[in-house]
PDB file of N, CA and C in Angstrom:
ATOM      1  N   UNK A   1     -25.311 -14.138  35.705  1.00  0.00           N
ATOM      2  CA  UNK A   1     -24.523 -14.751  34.656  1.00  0.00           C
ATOM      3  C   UNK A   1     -24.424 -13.844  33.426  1.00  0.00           C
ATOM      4  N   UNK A   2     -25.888 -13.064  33.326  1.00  0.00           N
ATOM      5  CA  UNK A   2     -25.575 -12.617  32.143  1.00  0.00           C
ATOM      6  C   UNK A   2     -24.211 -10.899  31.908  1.00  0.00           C
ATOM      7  N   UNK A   3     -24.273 -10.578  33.536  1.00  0.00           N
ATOM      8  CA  UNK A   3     -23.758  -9.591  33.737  1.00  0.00           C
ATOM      9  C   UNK A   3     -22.311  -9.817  33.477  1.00  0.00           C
ATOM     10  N   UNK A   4     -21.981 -11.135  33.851  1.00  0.00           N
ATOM     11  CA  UNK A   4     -20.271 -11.814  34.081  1.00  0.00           C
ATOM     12  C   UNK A   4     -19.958 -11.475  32.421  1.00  0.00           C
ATOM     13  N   UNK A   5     -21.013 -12.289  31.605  1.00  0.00           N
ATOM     14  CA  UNK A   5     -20.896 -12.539  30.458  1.00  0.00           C
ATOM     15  C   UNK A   5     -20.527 -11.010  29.435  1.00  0.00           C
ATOM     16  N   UNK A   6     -21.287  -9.789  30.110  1.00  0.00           N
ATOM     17  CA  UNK A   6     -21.335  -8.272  29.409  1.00  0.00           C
ATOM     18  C   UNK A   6     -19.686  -8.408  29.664  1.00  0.00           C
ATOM     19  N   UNK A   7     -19.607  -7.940  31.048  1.00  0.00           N
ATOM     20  CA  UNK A   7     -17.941  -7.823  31.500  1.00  0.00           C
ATOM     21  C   UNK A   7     -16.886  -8.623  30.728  1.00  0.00           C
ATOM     22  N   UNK A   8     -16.997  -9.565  30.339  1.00  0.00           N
ATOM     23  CA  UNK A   8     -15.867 -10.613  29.496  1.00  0.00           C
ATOM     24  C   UNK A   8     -16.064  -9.832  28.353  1.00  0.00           C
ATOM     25  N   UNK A   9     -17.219  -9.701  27.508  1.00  0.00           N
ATOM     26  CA  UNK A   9     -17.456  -9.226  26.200  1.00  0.00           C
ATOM     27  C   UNK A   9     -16.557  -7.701  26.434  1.00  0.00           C
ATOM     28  N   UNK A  10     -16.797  -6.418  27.006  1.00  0.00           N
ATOM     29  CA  UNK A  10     -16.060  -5.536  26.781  1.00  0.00           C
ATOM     30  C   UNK A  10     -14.737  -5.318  27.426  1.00  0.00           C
ATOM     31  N   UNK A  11     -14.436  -7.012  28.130  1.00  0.00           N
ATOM     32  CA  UNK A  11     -12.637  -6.517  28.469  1.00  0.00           C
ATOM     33  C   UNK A  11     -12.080  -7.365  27.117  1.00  0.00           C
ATOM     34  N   UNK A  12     -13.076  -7.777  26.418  1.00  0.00           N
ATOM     35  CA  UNK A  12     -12.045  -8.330  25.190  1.00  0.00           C
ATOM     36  C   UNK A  12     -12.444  -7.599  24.140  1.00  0.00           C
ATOM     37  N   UNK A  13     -12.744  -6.072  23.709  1.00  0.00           N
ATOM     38  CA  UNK A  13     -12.969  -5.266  22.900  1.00  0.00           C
ATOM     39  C   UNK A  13     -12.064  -3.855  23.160  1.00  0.00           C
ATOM     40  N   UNK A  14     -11.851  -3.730  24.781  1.00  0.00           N
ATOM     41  CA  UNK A  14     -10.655  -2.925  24.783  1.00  0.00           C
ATOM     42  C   UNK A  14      -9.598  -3.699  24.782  1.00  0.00           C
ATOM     43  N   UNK A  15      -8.782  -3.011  23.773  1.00  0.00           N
ATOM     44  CA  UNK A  15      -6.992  -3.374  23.617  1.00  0.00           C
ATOM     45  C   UNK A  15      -6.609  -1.976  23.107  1.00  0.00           C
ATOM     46  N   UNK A  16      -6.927  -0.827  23.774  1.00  0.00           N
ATOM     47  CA  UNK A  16      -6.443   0.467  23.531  1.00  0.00           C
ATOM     48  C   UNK A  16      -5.118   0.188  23.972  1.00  0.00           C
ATOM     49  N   UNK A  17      -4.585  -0.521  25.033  1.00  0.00           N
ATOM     50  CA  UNK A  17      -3.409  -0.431  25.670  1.00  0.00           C
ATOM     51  C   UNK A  17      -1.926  -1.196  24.654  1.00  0.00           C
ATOM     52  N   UNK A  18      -2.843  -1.956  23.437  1.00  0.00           N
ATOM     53  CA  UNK A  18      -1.812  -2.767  22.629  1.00  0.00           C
ATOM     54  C   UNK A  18      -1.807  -1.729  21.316  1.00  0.00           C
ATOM     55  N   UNK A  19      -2.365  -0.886  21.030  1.00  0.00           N
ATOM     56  CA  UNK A  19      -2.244  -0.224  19.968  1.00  0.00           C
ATOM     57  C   UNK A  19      -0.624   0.815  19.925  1.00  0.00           C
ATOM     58  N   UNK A  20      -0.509   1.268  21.384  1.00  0.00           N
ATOM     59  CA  UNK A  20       0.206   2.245  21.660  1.00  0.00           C
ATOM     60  C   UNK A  20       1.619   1.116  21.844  1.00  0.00           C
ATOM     61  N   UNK A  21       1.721  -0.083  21.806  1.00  0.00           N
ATOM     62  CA  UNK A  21       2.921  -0.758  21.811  1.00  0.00           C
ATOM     63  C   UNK A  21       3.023  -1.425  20.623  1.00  0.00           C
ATOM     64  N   UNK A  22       2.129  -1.380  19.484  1.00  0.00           N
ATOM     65  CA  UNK A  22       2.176  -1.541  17.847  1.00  0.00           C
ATOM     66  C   UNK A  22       2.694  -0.197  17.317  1.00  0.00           C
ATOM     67  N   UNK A  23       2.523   0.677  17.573  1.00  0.00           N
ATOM     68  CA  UNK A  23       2.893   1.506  16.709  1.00  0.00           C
ATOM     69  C   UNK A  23       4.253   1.935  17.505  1.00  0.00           C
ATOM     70  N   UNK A  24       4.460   1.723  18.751  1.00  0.00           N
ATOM     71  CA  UNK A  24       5.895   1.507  19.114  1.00  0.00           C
ATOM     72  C   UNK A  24       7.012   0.791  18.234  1.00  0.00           C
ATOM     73  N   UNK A  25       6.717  -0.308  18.290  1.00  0.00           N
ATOM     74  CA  UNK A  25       7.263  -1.372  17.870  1.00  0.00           C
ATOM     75  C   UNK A  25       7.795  -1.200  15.909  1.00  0.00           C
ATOM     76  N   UNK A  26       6.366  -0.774  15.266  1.00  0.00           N
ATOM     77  CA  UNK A  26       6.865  -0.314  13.834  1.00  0.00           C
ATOM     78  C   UNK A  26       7.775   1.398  13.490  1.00  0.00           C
ATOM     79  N   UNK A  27       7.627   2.074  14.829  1.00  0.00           N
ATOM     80  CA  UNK A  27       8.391   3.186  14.840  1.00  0.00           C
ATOM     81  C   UNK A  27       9.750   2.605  14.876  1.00  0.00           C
ATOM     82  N   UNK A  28      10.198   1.663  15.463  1.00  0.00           N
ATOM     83  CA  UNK A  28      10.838   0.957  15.722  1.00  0.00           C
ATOM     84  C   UNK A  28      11.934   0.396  14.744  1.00  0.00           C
ATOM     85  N   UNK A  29      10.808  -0.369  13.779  1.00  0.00           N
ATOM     86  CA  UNK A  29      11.494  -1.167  12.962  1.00  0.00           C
ATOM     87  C   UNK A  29      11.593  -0.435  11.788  1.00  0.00           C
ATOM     88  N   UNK A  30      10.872   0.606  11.402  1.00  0.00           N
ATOM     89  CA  UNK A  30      11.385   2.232  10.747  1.00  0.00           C
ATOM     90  C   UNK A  30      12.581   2.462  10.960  1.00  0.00           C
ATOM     91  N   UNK A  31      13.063   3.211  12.081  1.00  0.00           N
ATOM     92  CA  UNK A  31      14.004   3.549  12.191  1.00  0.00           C
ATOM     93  C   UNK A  31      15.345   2.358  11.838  1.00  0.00           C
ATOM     94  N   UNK A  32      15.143   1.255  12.121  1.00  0.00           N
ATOM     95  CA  UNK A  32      16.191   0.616  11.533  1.00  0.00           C
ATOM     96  C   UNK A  32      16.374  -0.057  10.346  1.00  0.00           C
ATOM     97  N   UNK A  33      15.224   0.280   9.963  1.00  0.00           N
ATOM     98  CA  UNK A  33      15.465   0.108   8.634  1.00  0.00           C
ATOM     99  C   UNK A  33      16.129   1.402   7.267  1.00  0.00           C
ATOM    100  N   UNK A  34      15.812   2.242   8.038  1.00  0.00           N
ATOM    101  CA  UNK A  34      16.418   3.261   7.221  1.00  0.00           C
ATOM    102  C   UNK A  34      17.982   3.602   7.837  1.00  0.00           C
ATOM    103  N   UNK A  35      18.501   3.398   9.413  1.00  0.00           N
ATOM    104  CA  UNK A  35      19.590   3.205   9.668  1.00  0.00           C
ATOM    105  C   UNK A  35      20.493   2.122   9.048  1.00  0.00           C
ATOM    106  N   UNK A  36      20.095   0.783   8.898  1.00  0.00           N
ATOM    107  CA  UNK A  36      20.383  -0.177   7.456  1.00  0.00           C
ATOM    108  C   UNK A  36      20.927   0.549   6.387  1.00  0.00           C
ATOM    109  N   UNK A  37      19.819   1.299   6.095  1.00  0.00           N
ATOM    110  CA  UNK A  37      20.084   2.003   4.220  1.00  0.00           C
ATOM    111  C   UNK A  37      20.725   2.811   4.487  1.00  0.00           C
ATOM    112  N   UNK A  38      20.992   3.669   5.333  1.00  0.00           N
ATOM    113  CA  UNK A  38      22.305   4.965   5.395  1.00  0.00           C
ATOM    114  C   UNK A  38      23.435   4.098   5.129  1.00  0.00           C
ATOM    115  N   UNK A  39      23.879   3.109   6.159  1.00  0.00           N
ATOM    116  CA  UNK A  39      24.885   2.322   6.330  1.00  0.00           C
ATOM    117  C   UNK A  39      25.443   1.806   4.740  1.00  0.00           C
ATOM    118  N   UNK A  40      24.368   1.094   4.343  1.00  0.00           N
ATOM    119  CA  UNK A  40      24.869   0.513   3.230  1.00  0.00           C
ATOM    120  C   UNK A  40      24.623   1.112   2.051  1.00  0.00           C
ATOM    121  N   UNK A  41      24.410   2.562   1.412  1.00  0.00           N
ATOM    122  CA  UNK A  41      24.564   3.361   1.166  1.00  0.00           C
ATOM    123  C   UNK A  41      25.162   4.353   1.019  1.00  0.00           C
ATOM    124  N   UNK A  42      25.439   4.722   2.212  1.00  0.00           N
ATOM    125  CA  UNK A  42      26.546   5.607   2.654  1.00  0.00           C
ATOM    126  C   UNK A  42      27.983   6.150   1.636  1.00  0.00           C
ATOM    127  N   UNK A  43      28.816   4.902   1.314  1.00  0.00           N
ATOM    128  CA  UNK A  43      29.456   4.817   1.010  1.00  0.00           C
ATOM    129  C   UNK A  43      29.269   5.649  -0.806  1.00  0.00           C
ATOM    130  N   UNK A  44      28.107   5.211  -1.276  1.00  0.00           N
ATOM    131  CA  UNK A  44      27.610   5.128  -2.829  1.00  0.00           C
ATOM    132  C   UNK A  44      27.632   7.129  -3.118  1.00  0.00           C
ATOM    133  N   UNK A  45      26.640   6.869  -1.730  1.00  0.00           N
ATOM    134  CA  UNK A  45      26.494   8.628  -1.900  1.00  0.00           C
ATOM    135  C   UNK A  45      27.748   9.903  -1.378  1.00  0.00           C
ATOM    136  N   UNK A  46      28.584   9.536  -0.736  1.00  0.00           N
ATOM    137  CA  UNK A  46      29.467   9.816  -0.804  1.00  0.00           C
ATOM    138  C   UNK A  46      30.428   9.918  -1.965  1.00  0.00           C
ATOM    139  N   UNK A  47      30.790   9.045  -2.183  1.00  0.00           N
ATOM    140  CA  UNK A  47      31.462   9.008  -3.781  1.00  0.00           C
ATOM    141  C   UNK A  47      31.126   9.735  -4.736  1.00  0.00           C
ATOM    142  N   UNK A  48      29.586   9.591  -5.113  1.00  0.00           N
ATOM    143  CA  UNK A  48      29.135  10.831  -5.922  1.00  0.00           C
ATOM    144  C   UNK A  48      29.176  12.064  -5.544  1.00  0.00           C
ATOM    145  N   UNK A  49      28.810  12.372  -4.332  1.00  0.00           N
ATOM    146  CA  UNK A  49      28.757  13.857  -3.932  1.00  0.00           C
ATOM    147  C   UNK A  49      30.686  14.013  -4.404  1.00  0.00           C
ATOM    148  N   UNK A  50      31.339  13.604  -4.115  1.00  0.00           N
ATOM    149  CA  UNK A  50      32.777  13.864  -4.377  1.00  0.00           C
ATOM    150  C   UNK A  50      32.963  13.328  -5.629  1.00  0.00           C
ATOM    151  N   UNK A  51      32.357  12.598  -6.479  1.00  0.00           N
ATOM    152  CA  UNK A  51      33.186  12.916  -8.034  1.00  0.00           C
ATOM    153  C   UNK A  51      32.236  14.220  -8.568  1.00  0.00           C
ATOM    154  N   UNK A  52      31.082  14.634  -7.677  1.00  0.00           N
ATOM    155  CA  UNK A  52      30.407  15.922  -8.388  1.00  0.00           C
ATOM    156  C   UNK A  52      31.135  16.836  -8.072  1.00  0.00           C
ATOM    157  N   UNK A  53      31.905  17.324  -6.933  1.00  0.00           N
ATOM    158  CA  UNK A  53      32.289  18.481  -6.360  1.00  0.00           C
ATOM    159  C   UNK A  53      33.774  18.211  -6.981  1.00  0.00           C
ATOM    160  N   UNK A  54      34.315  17.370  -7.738  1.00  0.00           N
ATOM    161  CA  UNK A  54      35.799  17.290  -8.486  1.00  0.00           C
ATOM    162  C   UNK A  54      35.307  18.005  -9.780  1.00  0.00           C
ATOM    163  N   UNK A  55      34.241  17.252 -10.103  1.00  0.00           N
ATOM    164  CA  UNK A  55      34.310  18.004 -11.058  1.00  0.00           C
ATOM    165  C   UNK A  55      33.571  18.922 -11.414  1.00  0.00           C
ATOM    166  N   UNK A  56      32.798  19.793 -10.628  1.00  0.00           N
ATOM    167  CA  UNK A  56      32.764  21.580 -10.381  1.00  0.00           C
ATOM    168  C   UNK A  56      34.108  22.106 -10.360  1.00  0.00           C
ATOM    169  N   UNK A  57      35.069  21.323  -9.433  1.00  0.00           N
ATOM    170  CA  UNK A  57      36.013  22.411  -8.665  1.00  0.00           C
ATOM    171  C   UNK A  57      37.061  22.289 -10.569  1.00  0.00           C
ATOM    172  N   UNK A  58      37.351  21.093 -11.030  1.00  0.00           N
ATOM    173  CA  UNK A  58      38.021  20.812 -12.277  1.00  0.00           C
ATOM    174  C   UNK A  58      37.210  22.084 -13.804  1.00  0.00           C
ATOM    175  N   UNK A  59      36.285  22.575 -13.617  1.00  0.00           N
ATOM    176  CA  UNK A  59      35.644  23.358 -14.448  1.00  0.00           C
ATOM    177  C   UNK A  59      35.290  24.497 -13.900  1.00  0.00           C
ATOM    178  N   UNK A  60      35.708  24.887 -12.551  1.00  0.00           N
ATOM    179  CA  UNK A  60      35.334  26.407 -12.119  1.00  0.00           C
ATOM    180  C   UNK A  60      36.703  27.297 -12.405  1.00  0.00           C
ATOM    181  N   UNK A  61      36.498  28.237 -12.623  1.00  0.00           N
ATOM    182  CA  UNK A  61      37.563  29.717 -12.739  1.00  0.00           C
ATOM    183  C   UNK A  61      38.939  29.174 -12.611  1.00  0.00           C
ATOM    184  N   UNK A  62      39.649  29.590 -13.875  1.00  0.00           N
ATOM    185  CA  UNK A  62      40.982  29.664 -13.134  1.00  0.00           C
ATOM    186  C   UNK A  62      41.407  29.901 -11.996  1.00  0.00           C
ATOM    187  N   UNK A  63      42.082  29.228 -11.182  1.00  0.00           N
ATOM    188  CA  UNK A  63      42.993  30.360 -10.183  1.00  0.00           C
ATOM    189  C   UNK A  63      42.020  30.113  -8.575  1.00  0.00           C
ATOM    190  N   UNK A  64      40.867  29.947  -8.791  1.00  0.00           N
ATOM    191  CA  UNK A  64      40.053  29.670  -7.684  1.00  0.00           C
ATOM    192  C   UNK A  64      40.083  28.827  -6.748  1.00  0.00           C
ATOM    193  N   UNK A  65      40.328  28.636  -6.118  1.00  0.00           N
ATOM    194  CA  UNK A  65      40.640  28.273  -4.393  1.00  0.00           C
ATOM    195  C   UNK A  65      39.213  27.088  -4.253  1.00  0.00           C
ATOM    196  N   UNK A  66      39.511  25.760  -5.088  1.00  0.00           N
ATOM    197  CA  UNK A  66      38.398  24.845  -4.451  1.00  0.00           C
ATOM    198  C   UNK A  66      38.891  23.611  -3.612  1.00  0.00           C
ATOM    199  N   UNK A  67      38.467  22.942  -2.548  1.00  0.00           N
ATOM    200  CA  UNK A  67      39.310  22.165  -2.452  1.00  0.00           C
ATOM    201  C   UNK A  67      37.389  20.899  -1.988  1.00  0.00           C
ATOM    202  N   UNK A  68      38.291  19.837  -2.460  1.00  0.00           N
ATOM    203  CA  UNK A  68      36.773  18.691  -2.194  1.00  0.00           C
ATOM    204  C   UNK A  68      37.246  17.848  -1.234  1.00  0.00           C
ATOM    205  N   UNK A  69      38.420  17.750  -0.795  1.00  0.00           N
ATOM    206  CA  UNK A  69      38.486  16.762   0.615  1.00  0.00           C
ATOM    207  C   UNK A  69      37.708  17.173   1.451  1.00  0.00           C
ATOM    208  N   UNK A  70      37.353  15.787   1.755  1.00  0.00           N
ATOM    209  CA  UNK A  70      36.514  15.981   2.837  1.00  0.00           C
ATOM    210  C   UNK A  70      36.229  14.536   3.541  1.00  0.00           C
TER     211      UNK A  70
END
């Protein structure tokens, strides 16, 4: 009995096998969470990068060849 009893005690102390599907799982919910923030973002940082590069190209050299479409 007391041997049954060891065996129960260390199959309920390994859970090596659930660690490797936790840190699955938050790799997981990482990644979509920052796929979220590109998305709804996206748009914000765009805009700036293009009113910055208007107005470089609006204050660089006469005559100079800038173009910001994009």
């Amino acid at each position: 009995m007391i041997r049954y009893m060891r065996n129960v005690m260390n199959a309920r102390q390994s859970d090596e096998g659930a660690s490797a599907v936790e840190y699955g799982l938050l790799v997981a919910a990482i990644a979509a969470v920052i796929v979220i923030i590109i998305f709804a973002l996206g748009g914000v940082i765009k805009k700036t990068f293009k009113d910055t590069c208007d107005s470089v190209a609006n204050k660089g050299a006469a005559g100079a060849n800038t173009s910001c479409s994009q």
